[in-house]
C-alpha atoms as a PDB file:
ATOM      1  CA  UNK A   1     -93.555 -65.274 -48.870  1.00  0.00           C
ATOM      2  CA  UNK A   2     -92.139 -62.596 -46.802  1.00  0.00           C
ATOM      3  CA  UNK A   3     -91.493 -63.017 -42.873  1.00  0.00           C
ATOM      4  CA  UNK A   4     -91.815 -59.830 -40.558  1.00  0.00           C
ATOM      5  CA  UNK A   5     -90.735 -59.771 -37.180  1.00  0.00           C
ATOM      6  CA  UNK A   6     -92.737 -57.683 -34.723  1.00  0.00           C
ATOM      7  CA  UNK A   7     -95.710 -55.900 -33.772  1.00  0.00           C
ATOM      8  CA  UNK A   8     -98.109 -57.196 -35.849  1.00  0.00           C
ATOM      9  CA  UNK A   9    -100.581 -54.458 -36.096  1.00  0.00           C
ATOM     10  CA  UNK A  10     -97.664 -51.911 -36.531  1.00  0.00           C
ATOM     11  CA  UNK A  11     -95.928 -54.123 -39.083  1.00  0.00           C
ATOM     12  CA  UNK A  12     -99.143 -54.394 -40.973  1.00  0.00           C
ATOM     13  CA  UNK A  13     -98.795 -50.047 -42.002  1.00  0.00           C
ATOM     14  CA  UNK A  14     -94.989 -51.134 -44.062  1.00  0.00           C
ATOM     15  CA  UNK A  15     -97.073 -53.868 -45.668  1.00  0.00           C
ATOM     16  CA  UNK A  16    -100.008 -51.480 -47.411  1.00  0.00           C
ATOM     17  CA  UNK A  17     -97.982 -50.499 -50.594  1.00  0.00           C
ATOM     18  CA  UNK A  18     -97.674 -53.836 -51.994  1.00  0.00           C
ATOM     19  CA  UNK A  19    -101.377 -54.396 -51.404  1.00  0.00           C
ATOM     20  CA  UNK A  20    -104.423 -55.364 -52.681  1.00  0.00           C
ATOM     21  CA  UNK A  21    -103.415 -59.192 -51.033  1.00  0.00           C
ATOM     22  CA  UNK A  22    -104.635 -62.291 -52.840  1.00  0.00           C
ATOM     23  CA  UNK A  23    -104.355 -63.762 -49.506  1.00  0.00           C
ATOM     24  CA  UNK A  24    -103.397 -62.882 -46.308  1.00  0.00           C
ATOM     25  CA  UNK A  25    -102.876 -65.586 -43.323  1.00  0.00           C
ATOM     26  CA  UNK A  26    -103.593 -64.695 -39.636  1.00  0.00           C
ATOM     27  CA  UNK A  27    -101.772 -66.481 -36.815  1.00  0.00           C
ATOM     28  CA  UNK A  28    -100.338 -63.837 -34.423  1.00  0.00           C
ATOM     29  CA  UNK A  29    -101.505 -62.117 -30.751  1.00  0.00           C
ATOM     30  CA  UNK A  30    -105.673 -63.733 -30.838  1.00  0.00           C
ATOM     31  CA  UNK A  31    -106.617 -60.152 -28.744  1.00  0.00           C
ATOM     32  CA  UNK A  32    -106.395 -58.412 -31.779  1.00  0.00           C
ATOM     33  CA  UNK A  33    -108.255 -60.815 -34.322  1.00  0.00           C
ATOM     34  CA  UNK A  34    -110.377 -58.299 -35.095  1.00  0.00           C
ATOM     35  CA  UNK A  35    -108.043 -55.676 -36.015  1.00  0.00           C
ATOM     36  CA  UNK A  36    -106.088 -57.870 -38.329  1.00  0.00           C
ATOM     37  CA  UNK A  37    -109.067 -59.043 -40.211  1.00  0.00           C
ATOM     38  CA  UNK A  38    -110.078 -55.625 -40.547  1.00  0.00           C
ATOM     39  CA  UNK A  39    -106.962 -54.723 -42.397  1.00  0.00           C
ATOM     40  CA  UNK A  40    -107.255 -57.619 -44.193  1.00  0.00           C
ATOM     41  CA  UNK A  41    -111.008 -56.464 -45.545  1.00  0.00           C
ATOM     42  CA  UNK A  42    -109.568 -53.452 -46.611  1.00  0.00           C
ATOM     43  CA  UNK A  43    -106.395 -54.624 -47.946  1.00  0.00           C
ATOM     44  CA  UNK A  44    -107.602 -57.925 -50.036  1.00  0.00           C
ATOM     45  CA  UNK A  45    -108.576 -57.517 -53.480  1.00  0.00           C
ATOM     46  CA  UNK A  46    -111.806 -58.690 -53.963  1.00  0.00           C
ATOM     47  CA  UNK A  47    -111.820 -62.483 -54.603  1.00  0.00           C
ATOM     48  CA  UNK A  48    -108.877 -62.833 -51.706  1.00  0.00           C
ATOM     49  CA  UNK A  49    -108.133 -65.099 -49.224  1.00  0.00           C
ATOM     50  CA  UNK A  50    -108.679 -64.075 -45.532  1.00  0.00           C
ATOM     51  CA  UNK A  51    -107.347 -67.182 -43.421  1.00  0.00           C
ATOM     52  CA  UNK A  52    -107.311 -67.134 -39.440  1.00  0.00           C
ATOM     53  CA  UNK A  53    -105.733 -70.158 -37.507  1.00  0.00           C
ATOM     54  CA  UNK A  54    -106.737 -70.665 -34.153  1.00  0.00           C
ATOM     55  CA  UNK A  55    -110.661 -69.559 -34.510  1.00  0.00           C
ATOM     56  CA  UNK A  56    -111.520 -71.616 -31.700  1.00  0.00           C
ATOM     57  CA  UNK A  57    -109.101 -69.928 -29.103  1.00  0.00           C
ATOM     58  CA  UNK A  58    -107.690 -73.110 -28.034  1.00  0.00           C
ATOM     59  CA  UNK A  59    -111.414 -73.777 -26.354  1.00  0.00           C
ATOM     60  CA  UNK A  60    -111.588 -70.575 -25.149  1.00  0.00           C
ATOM     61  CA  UNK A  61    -113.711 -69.009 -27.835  1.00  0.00           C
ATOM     62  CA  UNK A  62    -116.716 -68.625 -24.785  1.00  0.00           C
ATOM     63  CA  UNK A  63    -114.652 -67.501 -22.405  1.00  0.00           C
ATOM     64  CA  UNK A  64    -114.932 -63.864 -21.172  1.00  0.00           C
ATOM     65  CA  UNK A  65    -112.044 -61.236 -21.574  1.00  0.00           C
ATOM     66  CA  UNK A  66    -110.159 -59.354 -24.285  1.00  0.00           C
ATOM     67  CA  UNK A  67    -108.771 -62.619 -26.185  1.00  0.00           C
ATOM     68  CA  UNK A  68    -112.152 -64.527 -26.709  1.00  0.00           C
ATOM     69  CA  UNK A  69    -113.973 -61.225 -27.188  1.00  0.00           C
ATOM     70  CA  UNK A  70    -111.264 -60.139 -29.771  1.00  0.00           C
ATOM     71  CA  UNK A  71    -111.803 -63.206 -31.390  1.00  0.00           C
ATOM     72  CA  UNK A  72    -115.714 -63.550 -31.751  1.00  0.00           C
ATOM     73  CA  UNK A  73    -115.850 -59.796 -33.068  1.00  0.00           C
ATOM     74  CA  UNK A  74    -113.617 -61.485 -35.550  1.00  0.00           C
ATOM     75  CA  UNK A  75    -115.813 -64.572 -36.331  1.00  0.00           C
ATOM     76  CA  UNK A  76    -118.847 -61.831 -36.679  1.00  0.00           C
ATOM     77  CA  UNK A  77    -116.974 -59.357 -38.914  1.00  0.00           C
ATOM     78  CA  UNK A  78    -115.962 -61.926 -41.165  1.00  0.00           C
ATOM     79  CA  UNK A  79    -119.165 -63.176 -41.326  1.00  0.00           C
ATOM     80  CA  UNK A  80    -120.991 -59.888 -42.608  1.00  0.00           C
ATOM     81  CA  UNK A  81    -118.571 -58.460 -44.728  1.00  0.00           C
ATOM     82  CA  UNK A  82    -117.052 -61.579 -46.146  1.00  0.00           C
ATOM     83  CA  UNK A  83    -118.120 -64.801 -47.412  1.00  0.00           C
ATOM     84  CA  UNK A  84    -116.656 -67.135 -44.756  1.00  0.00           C
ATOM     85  CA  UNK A  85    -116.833 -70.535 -42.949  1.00  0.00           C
ATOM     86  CA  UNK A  86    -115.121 -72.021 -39.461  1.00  0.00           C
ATOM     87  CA  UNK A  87    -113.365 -74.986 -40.787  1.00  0.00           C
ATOM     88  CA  UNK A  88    -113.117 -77.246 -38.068  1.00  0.00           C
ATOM     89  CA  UNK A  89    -109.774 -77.891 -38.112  1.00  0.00           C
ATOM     90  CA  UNK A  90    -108.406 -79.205 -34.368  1.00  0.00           C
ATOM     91  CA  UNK A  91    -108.306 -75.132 -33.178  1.00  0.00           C
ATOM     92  CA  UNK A  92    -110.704 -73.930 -36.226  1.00  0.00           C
ATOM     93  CA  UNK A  93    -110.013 -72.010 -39.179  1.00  0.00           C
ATOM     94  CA  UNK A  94    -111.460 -68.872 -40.505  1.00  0.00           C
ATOM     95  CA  UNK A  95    -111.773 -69.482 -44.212  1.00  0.00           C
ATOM     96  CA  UNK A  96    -113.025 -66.096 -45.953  1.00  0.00           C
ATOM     97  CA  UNK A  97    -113.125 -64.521 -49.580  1.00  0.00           C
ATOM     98  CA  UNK A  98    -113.968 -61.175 -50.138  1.00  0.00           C
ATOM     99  CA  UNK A  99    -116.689 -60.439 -52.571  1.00  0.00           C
ATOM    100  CA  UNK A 100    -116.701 -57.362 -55.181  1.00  0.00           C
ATOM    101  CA  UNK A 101    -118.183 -54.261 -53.524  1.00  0.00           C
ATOM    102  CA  UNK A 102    -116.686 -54.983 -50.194  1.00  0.00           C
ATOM    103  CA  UNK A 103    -116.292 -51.509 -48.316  1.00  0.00           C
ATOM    104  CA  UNK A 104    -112.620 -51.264 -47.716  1.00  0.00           C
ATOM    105  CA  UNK A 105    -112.993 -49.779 -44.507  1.00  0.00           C
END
């Protein structure tokens, strides 16, 4: 396991040569949700582990603004281009493997 401090979605370009990810773990800013899992499609190899804490925005999944928007294009994305499932953990869980012939983009 490797810790790295800082912007996540900038942080994520230094982590791209060591890819494809068996598994990649999500708990950082929820208004960008979406673009992390998106790396993460492209990024996992396919039978990988896409896992999101906080799916249920802390009961704000509903709400409107950037955050719970963020985080249902998330839920959706996940949905069609993975195989995944909410587990409902107390603030949810995106549990998702990617399937051969995944588009990496």
């Amino acid at each position: 396991i490797t810790v790295v401090d800082g912007d996540g979605v900038e942080a994520l370009a230094g982590l791209e040569q060591h890819g494809p990810f068996d598994l990649v773990f999500v708990d950082a800013d929820k208004g960008r949700y979406d673009q992390y899992g998106r790396w993460a499609r492209k990024h996992l190899r396919p039978g990988g582990i896409l896992l999101m804490d906080n799916a249920y925005l802390f009961g704000r999944l509903l709400d409107e603004g950037p955050s719970p928007a963020a985080m249902r294009r998330a839920h959706e994305e996940a949905a069609e281009h993975l195989y995944s499932v909410c587990i409902p953990t107390p603030d949810g869980l995106i549990l998702a493997i990617k399937p051969d012939g995944v588009p990496t983009a």
